[in-house]
PDB file of N, CA and C in Angstrom:
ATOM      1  N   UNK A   1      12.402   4.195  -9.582  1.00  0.00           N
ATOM      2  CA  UNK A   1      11.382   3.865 -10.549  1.00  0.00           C
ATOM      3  C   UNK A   1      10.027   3.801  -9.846  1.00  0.00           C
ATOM      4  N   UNK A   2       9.053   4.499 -10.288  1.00  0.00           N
ATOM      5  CA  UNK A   2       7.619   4.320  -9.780  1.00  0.00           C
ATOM      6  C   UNK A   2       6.794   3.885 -10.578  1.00  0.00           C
ATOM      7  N   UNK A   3       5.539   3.390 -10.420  1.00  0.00           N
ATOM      8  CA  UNK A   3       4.480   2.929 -11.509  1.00  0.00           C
ATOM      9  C   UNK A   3       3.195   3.091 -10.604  1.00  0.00           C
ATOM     10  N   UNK A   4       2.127   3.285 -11.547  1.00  0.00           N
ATOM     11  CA  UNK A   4       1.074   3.841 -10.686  1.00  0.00           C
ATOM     12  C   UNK A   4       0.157   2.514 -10.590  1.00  0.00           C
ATOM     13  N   UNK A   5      -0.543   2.848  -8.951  1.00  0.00           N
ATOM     14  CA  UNK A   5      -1.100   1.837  -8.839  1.00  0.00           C
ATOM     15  C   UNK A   5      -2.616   2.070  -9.163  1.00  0.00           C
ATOM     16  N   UNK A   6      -3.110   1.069  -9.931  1.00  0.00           N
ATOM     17  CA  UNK A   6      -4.763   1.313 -10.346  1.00  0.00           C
ATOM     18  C   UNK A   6      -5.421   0.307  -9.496  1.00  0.00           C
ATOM     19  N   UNK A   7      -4.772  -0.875  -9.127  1.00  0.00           N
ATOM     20  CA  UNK A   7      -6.123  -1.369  -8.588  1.00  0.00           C
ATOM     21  C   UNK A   7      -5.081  -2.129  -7.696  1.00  0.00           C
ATOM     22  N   UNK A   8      -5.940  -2.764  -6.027  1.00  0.00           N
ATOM     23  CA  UNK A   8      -5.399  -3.374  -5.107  1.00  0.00           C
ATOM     24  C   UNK A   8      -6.083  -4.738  -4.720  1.00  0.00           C
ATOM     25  N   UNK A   9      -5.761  -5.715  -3.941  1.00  0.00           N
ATOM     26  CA  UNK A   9      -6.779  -6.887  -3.798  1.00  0.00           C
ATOM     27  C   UNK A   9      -5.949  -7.090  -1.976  1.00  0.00           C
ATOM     28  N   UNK A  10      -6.696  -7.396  -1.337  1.00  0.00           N
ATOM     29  CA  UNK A  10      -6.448  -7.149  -0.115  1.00  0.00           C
ATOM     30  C   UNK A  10      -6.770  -8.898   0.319  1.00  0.00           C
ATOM     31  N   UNK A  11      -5.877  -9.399   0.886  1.00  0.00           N
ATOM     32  CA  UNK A  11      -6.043 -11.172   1.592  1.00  0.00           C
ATOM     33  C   UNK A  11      -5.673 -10.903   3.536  1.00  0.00           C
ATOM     34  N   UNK A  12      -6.659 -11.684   3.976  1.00  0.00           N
ATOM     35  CA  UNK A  12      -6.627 -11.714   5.256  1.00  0.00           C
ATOM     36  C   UNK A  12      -6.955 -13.547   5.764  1.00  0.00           C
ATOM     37  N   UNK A  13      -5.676 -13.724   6.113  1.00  0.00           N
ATOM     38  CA  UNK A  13      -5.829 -15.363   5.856  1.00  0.00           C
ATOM     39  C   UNK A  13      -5.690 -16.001   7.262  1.00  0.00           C
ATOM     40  N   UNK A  14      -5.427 -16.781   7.425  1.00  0.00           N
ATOM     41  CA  UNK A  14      -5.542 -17.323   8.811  1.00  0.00           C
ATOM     42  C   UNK A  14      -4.543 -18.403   9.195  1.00  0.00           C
ATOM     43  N   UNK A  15      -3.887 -18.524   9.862  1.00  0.00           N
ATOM     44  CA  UNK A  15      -3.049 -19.320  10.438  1.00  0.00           C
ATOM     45  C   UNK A  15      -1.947 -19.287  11.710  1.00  0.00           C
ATOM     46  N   UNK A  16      -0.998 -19.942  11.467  1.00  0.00           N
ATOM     47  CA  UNK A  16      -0.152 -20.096  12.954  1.00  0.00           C
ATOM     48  C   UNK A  16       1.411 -20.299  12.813  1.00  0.00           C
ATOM     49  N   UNK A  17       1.618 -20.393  11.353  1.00  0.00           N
ATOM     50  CA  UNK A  17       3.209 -20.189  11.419  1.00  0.00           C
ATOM     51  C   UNK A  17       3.769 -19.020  11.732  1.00  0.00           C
ATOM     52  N   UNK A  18       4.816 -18.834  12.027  1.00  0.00           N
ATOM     53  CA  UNK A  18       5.425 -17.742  12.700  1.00  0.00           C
ATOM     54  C   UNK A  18       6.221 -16.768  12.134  1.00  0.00           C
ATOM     55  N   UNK A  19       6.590 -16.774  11.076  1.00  0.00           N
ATOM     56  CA  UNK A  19       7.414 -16.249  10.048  1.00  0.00           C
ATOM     57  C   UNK A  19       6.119 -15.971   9.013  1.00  0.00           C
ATOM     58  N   UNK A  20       5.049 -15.604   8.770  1.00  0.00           N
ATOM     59  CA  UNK A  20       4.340 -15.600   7.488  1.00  0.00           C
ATOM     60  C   UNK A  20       3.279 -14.519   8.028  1.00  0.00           C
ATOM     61  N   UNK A  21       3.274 -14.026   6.759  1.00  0.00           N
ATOM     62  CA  UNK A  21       2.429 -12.591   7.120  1.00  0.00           C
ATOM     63  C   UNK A  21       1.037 -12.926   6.841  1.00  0.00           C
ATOM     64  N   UNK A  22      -0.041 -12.504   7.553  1.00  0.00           N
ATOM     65  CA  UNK A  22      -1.468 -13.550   7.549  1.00  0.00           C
ATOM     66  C   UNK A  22      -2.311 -12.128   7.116  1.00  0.00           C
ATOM     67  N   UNK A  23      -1.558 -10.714   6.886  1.00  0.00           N
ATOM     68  CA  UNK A  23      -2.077  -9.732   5.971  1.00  0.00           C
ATOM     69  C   UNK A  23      -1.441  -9.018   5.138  1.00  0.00           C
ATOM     70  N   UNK A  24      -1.637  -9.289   3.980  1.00  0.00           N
ATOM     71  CA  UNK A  24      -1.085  -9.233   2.337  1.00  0.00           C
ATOM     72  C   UNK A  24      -1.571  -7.860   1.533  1.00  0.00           C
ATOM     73  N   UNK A  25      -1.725  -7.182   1.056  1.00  0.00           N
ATOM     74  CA  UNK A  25      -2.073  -6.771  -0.266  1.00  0.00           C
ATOM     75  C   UNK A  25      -1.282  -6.684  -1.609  1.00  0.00           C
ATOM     76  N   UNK A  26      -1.861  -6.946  -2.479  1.00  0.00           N
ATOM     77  CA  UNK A  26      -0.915  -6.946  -3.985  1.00  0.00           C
ATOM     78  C   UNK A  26      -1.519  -5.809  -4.650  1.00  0.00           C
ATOM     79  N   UNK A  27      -0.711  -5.397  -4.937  1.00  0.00           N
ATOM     80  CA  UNK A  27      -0.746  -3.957  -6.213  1.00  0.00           C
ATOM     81  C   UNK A  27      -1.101  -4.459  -7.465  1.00  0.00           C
ATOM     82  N   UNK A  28      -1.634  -3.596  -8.545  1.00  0.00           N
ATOM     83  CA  UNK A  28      -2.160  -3.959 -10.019  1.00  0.00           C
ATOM     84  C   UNK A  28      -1.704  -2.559 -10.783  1.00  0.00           C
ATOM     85  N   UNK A  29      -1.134  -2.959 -12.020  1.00  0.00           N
ATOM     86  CA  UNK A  29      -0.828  -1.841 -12.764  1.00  0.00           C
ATOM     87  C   UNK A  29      -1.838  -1.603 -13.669  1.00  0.00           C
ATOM     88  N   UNK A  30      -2.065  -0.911 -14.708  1.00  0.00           N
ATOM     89  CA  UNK A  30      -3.571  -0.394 -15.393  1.00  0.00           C
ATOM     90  C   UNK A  30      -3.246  -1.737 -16.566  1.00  0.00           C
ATOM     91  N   UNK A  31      -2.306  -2.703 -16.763  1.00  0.00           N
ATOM     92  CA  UNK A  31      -2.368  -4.214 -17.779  1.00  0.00           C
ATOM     93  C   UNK A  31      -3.256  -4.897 -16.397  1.00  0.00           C
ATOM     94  N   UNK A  32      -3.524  -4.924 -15.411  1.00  0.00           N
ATOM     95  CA  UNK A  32      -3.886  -5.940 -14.368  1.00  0.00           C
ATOM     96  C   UNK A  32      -2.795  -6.885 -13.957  1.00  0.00           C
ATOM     97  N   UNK A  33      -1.654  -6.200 -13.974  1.00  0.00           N
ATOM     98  CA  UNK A  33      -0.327  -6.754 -13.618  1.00  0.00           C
ATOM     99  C   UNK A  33       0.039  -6.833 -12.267  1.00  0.00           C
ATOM    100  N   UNK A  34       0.835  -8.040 -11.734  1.00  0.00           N
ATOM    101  CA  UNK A  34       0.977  -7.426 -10.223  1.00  0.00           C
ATOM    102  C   UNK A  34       2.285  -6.612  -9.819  1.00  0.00           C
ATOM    103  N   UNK A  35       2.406  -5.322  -9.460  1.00  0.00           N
ATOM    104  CA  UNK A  35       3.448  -5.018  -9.647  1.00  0.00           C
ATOM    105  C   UNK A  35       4.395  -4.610  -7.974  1.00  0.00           C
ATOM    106  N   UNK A  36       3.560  -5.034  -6.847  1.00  0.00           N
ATOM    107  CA  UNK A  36       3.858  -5.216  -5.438  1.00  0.00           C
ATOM    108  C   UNK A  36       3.245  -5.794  -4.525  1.00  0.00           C
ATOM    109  N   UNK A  37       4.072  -5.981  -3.486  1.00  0.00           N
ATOM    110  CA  UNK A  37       3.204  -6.779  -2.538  1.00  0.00           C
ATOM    111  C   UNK A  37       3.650  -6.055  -1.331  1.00  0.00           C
ATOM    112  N   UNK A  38       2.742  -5.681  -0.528  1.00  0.00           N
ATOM    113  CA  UNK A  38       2.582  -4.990   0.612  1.00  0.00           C
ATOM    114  C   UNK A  38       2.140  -6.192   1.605  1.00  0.00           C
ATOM    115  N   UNK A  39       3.467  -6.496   2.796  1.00  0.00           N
ATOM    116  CA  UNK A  39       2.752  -7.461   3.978  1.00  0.00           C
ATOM    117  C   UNK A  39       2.796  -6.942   5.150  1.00  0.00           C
ATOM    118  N   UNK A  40       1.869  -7.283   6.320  1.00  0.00           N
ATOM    119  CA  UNK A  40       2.077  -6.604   7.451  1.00  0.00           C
ATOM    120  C   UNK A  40       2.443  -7.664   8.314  1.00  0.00           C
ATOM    121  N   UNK A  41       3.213  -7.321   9.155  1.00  0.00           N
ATOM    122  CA  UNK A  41       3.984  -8.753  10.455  1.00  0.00           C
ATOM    123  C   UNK A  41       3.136  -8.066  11.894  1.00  0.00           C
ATOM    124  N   UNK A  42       3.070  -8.406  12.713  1.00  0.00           N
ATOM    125  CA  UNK A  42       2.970  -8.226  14.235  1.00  0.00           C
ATOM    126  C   UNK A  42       3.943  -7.767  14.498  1.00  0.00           C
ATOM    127  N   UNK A  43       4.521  -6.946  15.442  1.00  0.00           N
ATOM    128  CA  UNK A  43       5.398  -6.261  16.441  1.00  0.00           C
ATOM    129  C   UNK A  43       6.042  -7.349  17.171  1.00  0.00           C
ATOM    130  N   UNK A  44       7.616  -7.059  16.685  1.00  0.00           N
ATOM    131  CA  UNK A  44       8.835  -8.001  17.022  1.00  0.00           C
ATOM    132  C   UNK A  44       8.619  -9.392  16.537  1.00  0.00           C
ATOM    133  N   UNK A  45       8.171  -9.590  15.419  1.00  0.00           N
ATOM    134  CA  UNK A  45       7.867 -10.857  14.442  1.00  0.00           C
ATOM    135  C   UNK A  45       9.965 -10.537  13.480  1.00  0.00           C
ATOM    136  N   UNK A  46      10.487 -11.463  13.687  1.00  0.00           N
ATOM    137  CA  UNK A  46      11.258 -11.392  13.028  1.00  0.00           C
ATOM    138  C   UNK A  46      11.124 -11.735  11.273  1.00  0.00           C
ATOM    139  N   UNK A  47      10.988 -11.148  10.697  1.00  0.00           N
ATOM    140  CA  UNK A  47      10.764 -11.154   9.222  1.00  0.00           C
ATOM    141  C   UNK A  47      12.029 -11.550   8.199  1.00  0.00           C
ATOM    142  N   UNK A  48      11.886 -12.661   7.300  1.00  0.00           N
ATOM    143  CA  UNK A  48      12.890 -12.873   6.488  1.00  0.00           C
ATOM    144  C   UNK A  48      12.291 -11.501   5.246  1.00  0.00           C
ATOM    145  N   UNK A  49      13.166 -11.335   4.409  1.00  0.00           N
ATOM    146  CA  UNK A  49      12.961 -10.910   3.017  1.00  0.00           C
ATOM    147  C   UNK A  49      13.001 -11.793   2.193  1.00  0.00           C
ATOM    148  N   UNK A  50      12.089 -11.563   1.458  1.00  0.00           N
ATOM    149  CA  UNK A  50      11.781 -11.549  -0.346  1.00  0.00           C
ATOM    150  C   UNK A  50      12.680 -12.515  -0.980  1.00  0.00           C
ATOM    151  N   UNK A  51      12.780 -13.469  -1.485  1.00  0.00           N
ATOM    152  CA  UNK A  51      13.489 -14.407  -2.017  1.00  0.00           C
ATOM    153  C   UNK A  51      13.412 -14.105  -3.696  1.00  0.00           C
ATOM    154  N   UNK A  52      11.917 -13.150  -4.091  1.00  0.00           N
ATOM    155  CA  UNK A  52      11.684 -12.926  -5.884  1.00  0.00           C
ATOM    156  C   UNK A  52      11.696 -11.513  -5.319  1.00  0.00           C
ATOM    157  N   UNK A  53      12.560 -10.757  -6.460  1.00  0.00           N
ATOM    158  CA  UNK A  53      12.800  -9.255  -6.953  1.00  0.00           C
ATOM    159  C   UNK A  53      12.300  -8.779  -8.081  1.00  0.00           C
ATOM    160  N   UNK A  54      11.196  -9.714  -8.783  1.00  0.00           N
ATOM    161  CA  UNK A  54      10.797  -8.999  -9.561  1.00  0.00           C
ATOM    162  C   UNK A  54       9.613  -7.998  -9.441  1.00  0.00           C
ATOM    163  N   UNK A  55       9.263  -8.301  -7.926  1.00  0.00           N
ATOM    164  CA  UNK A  55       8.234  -7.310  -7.867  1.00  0.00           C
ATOM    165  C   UNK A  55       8.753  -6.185  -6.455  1.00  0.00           C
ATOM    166  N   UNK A  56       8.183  -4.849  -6.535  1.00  0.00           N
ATOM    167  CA  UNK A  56       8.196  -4.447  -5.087  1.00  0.00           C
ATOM    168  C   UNK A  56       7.839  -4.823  -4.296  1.00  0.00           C
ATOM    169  N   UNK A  57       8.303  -5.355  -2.800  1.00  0.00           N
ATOM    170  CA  UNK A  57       7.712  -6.145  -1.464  1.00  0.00           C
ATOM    171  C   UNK A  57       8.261  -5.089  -0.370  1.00  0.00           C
ATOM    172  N   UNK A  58       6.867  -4.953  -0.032  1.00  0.00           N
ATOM    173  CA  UNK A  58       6.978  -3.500   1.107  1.00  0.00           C
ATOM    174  C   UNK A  58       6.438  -4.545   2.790  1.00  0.00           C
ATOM    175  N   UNK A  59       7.266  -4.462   4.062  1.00  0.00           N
ATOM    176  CA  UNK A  59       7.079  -4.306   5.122  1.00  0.00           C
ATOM    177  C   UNK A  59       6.487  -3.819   5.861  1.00  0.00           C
ATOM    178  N   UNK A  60       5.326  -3.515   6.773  1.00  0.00           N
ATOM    179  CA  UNK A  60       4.846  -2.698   7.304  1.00  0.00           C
ATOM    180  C   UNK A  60       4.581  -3.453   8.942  1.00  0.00           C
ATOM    181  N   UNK A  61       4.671  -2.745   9.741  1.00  0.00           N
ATOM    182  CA  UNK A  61       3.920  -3.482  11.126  1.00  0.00           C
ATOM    183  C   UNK A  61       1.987  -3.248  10.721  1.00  0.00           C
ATOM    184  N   UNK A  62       1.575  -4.150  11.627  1.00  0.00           N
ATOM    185  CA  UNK A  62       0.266  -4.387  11.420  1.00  0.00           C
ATOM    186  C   UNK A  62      -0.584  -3.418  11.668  1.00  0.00           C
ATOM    187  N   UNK A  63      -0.110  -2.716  12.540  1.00  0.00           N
ATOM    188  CA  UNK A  63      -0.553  -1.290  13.203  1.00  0.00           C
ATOM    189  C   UNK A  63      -0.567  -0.267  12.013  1.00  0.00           C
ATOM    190  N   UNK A  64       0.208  -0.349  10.943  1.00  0.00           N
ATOM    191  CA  UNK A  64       0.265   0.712   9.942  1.00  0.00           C
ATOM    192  C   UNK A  64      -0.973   0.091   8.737  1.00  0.00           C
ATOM    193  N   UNK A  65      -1.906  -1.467   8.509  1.00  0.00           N
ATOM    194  CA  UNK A  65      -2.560  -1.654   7.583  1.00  0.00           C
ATOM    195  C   UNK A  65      -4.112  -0.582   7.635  1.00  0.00           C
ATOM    196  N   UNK A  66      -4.719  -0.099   8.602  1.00  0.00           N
ATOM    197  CA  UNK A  66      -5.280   0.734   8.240  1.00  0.00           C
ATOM    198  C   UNK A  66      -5.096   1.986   7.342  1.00  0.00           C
ATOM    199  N   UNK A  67      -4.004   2.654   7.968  1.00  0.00           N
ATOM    200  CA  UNK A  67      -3.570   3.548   7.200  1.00  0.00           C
ATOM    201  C   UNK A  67      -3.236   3.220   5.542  1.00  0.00           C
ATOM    202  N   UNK A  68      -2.857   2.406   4.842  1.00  0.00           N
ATOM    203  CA  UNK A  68      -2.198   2.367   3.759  1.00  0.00           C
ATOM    204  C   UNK A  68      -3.654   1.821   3.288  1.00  0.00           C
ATOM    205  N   UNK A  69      -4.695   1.430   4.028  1.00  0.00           N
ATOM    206  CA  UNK A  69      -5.976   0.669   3.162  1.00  0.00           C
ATOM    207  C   UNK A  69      -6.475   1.969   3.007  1.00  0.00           C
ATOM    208  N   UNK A  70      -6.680   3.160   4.117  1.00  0.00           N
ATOM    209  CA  UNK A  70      -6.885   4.648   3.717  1.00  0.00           C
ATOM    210  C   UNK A  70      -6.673   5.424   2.743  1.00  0.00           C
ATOM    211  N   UNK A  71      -5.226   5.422   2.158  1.00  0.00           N
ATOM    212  CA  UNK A  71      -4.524   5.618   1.262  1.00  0.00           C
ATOM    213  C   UNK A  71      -5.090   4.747  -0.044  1.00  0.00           C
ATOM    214  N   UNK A  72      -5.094   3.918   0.391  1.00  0.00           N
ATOM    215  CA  UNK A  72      -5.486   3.326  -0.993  1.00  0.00           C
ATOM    216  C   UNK A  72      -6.904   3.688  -1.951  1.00  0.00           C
ATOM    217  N   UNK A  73      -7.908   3.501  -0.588  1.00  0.00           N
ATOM    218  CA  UNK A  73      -9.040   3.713  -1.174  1.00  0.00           C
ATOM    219  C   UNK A  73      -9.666   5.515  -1.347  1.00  0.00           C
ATOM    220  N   UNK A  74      -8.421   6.354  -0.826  1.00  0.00           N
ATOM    221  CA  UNK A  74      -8.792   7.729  -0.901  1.00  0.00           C
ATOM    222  C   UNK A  74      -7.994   8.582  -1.867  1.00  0.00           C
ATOM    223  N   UNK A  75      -6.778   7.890  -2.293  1.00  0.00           N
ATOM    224  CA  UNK A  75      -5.923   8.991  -2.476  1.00  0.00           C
ATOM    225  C   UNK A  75      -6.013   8.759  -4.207  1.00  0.00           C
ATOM    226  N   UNK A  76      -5.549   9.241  -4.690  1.00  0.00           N
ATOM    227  CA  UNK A  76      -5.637   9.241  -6.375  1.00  0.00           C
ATOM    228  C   UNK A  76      -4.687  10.477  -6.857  1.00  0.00           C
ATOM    229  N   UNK A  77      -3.910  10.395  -7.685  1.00  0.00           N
ATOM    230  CA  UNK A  77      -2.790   9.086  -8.197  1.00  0.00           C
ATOM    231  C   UNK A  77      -2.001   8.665  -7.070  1.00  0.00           C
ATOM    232  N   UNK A  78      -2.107   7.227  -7.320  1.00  0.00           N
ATOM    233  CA  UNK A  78      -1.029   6.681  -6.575  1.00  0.00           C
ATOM    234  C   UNK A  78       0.083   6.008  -7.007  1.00  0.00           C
ATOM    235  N   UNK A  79       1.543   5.756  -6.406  1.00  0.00           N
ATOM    236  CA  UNK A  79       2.319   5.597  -6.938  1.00  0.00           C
ATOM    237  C   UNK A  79       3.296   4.312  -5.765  1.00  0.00           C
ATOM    238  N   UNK A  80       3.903   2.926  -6.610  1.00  0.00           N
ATOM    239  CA  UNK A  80       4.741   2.888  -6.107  1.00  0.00           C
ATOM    240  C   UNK A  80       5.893   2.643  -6.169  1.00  0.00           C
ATOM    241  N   UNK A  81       6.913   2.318  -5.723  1.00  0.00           N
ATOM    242  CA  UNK A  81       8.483   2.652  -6.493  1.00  0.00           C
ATOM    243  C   UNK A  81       9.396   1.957  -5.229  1.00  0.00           C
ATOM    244  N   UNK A  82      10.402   2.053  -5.797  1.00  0.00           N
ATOM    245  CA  UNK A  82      11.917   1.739  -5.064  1.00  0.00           C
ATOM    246  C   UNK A  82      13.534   2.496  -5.405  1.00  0.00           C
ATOM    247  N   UNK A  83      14.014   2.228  -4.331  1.00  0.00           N
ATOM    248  CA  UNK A  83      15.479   2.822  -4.571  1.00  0.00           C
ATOM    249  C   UNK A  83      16.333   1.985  -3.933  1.00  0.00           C
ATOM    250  N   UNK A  84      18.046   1.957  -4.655  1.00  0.00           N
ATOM    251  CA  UNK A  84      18.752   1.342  -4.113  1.00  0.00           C
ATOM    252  C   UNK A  84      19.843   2.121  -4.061  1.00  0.00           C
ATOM    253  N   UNK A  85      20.706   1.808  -2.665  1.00  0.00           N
ATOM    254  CA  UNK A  85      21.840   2.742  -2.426  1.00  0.00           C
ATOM    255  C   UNK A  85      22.976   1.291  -1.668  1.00  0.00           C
ATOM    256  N   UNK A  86      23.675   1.805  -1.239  1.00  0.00           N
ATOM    257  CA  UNK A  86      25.015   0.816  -0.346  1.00  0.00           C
ATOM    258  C   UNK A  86      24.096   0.118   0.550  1.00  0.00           C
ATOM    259  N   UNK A  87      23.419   0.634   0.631  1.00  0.00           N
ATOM    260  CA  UNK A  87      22.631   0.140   2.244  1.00  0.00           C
ATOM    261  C   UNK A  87      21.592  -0.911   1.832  1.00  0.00           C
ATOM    262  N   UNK A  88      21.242  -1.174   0.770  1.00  0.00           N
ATOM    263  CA  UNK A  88      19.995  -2.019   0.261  1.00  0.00           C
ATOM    264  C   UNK A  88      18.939  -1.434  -0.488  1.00  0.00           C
ATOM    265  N   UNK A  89      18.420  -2.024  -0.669  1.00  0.00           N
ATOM    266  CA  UNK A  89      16.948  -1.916  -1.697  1.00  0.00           C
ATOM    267  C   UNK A  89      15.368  -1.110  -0.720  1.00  0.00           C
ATOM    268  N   UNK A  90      15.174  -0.062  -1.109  1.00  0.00           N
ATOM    269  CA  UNK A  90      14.039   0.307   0.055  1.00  0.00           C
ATOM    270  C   UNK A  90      12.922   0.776  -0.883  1.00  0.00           C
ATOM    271  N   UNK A  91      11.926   0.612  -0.557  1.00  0.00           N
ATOM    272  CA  UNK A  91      10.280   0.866  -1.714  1.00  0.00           C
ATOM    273  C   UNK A  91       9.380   1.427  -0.725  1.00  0.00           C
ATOM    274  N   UNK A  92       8.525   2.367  -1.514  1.00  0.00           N
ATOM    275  CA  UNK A  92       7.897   3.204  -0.669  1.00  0.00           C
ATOM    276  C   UNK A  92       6.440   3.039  -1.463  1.00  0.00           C
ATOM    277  N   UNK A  93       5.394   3.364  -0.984  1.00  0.00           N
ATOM    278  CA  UNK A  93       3.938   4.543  -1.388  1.00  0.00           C
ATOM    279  C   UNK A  93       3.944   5.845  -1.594  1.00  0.00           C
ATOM    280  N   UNK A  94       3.703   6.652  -2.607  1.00  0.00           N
ATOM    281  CA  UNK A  94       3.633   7.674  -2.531  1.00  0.00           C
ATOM    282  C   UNK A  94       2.114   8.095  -3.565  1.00  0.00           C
ATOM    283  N   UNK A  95       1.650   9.751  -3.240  1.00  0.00           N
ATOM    284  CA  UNK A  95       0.675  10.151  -3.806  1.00  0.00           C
ATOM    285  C   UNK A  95       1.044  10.833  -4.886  1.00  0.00           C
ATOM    286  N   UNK A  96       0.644  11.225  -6.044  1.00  0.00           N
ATOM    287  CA  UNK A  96       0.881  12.489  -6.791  1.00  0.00           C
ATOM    288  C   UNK A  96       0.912  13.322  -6.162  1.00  0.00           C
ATOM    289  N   UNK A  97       1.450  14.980  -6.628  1.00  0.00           N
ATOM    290  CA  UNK A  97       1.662  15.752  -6.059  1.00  0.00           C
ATOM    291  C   UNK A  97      -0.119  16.573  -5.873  1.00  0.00           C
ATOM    292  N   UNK A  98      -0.736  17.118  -4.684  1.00  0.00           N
ATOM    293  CA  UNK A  98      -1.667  17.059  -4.257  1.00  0.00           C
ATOM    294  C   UNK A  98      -1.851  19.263  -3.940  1.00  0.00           C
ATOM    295  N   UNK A  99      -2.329  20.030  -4.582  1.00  0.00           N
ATOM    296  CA  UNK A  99      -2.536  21.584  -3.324  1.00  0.00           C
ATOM    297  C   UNK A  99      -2.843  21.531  -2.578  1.00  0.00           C
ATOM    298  N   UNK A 100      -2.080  22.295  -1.650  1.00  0.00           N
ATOM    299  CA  UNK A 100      -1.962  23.043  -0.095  1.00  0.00           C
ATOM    300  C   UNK A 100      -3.495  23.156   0.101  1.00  0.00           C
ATOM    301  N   UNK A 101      -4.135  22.303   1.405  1.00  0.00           N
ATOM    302  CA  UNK A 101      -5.710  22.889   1.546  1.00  0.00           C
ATOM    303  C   UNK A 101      -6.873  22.405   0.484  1.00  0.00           C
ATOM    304  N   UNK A 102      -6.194  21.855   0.027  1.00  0.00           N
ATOM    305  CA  UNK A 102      -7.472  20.451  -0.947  1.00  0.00           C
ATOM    306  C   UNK A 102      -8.716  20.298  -0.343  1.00  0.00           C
ATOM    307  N   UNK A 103      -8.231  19.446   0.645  1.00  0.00           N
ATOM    308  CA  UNK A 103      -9.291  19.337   1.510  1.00  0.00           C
ATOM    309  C   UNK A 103     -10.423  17.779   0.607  1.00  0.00           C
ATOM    310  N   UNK A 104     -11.087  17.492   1.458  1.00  0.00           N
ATOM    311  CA  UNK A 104     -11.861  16.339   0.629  1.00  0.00           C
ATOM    312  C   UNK A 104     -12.873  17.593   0.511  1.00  0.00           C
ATOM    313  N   UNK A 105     -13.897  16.964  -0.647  1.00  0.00           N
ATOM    314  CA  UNK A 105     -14.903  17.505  -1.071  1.00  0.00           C
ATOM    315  C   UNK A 105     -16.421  17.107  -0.372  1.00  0.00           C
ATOM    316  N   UNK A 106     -17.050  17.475   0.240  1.00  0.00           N
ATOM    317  CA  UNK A 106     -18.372  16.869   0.867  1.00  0.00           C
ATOM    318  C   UNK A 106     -19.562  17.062  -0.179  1.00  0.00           C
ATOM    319  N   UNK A 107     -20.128  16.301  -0.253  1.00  0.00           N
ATOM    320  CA  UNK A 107     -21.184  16.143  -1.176  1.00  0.00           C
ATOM    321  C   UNK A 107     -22.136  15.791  -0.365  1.00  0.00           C
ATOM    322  N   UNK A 108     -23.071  16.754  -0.471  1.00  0.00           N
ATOM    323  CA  UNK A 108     -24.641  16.609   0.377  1.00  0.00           C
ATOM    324  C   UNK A 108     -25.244  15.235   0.093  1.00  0.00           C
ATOM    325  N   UNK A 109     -25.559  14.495   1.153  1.00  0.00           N
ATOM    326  CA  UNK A 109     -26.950  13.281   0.507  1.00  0.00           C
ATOM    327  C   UNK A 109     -28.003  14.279   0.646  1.00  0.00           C
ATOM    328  N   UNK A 110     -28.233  15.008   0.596  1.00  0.00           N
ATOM    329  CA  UNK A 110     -29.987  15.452   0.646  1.00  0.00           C
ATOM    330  C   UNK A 110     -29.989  17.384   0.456  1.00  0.00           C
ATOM    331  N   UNK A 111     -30.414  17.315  -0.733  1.00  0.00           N
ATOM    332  CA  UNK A 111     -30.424  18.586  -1.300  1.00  0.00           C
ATOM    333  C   UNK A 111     -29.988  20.038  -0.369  1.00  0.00           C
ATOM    334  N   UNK A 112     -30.755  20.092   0.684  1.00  0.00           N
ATOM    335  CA  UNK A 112     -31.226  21.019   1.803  1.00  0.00           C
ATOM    336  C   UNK A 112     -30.030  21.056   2.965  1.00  0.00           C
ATOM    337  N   UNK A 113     -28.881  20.225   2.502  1.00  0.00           N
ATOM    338  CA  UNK A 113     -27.739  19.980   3.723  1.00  0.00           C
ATOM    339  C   UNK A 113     -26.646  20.960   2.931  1.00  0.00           C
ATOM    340  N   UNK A 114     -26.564  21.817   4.169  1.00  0.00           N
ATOM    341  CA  UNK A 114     -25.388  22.565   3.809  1.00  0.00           C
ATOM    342  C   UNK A 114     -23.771  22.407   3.100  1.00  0.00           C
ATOM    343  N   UNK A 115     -23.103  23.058   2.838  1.00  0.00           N
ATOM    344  CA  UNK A 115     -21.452  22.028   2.267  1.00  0.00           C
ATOM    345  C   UNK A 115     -20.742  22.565   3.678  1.00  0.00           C
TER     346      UNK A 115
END
């Protein structure tokens, strides 16, 4: 199941417990619903899971929050979702489907600048 994400809110909080992720983002569906939560841990932080299933809760090491804030603020449609098999419950990010060689678009600030 996927649902697209329209809007994100990003928390960077501060503290010292050891088990708690101190960088968050929550997903918004186009109601202003929350429909995931994306946390990032430090490298070899042992992480419990998710105690509520009603929303998607995605894992990431901390090293990967640039990238997915990239994604977020560049990519359009975005999508996110989950699957379950024998092995557990796993949820991903994904983009709409995008053409070969897109490429971003450059838009001149000043008339006289080449593309």
């Amino acid at each position: 199941m996927y649902t697209e994400i329209k809007s994100y809110r990003i928390f960077l909080d501060s503290g010292s417990q050891k088990i708690r992720s101190f960088t968050t983002i929550n997903l918004f569906d186009t109601a202003d619903e929350l429909i995931g939560v994306i946390n990032f841990f430090e490298e070899g932080l042992e992480v419990n899971g998710p105690k509520d299933f009603d929303h998607v809760y995605l894992q990431y090491p901390i090293l990967k929050f640039p990238f997915i804030v990239d994604i977020l603020r560049n990519e359009k449609p975005i999508y996110i979702g989950y699957w379950e098999n024998k092995y557990g419950r796993y949820g991903r990010i994904c983009t709409g489907k995008e053409p070969i060689g897109e490429g971003e678009i450059h838009i001149p600030l000043f008339p006289d600048q080449a593309l």
